[in-house]
Protein backbone atom coordinates (compact mmCIF):
# COMPACT_ATOMS: atom_id res chain seq x y z
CA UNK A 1 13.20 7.45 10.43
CA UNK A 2 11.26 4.61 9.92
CA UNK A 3 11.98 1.57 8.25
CA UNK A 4 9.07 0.42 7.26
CA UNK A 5 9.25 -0.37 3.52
CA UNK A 6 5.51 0.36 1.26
CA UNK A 7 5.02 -1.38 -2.05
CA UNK A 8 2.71 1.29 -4.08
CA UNK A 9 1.18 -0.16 -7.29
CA UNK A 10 -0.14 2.44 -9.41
CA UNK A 11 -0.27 3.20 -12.99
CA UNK A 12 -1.08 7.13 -12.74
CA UNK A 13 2.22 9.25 -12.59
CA UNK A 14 0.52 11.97 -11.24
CA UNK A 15 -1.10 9.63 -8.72
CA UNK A 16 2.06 7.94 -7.54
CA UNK A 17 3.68 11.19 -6.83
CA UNK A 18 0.99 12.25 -4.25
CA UNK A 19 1.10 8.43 -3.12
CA UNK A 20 4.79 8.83 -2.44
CA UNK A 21 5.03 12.17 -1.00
CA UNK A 22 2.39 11.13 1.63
CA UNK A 23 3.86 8.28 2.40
CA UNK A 24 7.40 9.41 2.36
CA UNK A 25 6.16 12.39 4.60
CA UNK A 26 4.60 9.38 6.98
CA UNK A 27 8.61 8.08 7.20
CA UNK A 28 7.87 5.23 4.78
CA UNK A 29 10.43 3.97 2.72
CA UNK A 30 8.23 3.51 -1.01
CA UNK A 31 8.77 0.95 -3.77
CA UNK A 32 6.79 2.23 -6.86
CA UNK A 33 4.93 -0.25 -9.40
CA UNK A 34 3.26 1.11 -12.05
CA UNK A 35 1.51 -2.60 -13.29
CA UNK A 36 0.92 -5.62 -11.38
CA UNK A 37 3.55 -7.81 -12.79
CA UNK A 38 5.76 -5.33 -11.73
CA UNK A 39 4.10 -5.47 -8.28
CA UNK A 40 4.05 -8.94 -8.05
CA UNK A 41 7.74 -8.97 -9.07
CA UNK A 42 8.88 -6.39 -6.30
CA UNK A 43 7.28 -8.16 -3.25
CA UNK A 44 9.02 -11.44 -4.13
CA UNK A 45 12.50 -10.12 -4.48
CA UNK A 46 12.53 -7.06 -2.00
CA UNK A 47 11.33 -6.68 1.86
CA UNK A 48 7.84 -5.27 1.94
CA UNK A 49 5.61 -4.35 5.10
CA UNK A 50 2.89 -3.60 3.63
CA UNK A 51 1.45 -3.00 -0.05
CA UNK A 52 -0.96 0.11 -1.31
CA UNK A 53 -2.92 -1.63 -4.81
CA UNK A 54 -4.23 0.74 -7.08
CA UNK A 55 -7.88 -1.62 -8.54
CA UNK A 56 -7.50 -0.35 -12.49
CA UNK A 57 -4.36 -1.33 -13.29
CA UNK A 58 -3.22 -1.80 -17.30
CA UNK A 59 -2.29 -5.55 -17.25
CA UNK A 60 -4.59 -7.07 -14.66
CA UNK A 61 -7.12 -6.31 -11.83
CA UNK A 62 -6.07 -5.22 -8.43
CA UNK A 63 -8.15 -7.94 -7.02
CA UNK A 64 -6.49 -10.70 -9.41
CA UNK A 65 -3.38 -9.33 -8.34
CA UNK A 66 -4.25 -8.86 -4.42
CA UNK A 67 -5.04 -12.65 -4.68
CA UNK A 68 -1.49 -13.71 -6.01
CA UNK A 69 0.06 -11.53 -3.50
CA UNK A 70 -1.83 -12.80 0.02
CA UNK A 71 -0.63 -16.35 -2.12
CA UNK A 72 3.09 -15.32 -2.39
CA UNK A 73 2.94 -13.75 0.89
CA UNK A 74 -0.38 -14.05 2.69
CA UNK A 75 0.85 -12.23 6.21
CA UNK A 76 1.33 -8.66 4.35
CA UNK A 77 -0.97 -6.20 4.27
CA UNK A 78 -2.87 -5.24 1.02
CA UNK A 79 -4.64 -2.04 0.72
CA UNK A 80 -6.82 -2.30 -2.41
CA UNK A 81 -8.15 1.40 -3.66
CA UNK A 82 -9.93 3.17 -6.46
CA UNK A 83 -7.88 6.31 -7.58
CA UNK A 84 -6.76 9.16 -4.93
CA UNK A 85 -9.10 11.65 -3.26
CA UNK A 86 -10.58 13.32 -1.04
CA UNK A 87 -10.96 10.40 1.23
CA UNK A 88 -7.16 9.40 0.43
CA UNK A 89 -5.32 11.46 3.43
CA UNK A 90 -8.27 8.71 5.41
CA UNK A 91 -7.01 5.79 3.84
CA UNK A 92 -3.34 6.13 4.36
CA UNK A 93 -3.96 7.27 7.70
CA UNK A 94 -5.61 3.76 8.12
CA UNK A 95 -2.73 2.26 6.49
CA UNK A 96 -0.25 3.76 8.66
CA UNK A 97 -1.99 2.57 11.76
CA UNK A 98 -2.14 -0.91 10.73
CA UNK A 99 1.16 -0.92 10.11
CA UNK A 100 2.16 0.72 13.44
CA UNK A 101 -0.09 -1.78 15.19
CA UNK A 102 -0.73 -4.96 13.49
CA UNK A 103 -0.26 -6.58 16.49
CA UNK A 104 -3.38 -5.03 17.92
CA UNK A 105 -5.58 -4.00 15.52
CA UNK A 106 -8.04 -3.08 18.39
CA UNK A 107 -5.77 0.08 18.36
CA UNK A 108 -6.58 0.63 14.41
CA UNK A 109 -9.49 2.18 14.92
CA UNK A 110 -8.23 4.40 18.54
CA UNK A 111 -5.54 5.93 16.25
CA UNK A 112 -7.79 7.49 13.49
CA UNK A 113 -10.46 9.14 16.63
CA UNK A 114 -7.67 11.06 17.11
């Protein structure tokens, strides 16, 4: 199992569920936000590896809230997207490789050729 822990800020329900499943079927442990305070609020108290930002959020943009997050903890990884679709199975696939090899992210790009 992996232990890598996601932080997935989005305000859809139906949204987040797809989100989750994905990403739980990927081995990811998922915290789920539905604003950004809440976001914001979950990466400072809990362990996070790496954070999936819905844009159109209720209480505040996903870039506003990107920015305070590379500020409260610039070295994690913020994925900023637009809704789910077709090119979201893409996007978490990118995600995941990051993840798996942030230390070479030469071998970002390798992963999704395959």
């Amino acid at each position: 199992m992996n232990s890598t822990r996601v932080l997935c800020v989005e305000n859809r329900p139906e949204y987040m569920d797809a989100l989750k499943y994905m990403l739980e079927a990927a081995g990811y442990e998922v915290m789920a936000a539905t604003t950004g305070s809440q976001g914001l609020r979950l990466l400072t108290d809990l362990h996070i590896d790496g954070v999936l930002l819905e844009y159109d959020l209720p209480d505040a943009t996903g870039s506003a809230v990107r920015a305070e997050m590379k500020r409260i903890k610039p070295d994690i990884p913020v994925l900023l997207f637009a809704g789910i679709g077709s090119q979201t199975p893409f996007l978490l696939r990118f995600f995941d490789s990051y993840l798996r090899n942030s230390e070479r992210p030469e071998v970002v790009f390798d992963d999704l050729d395959t």
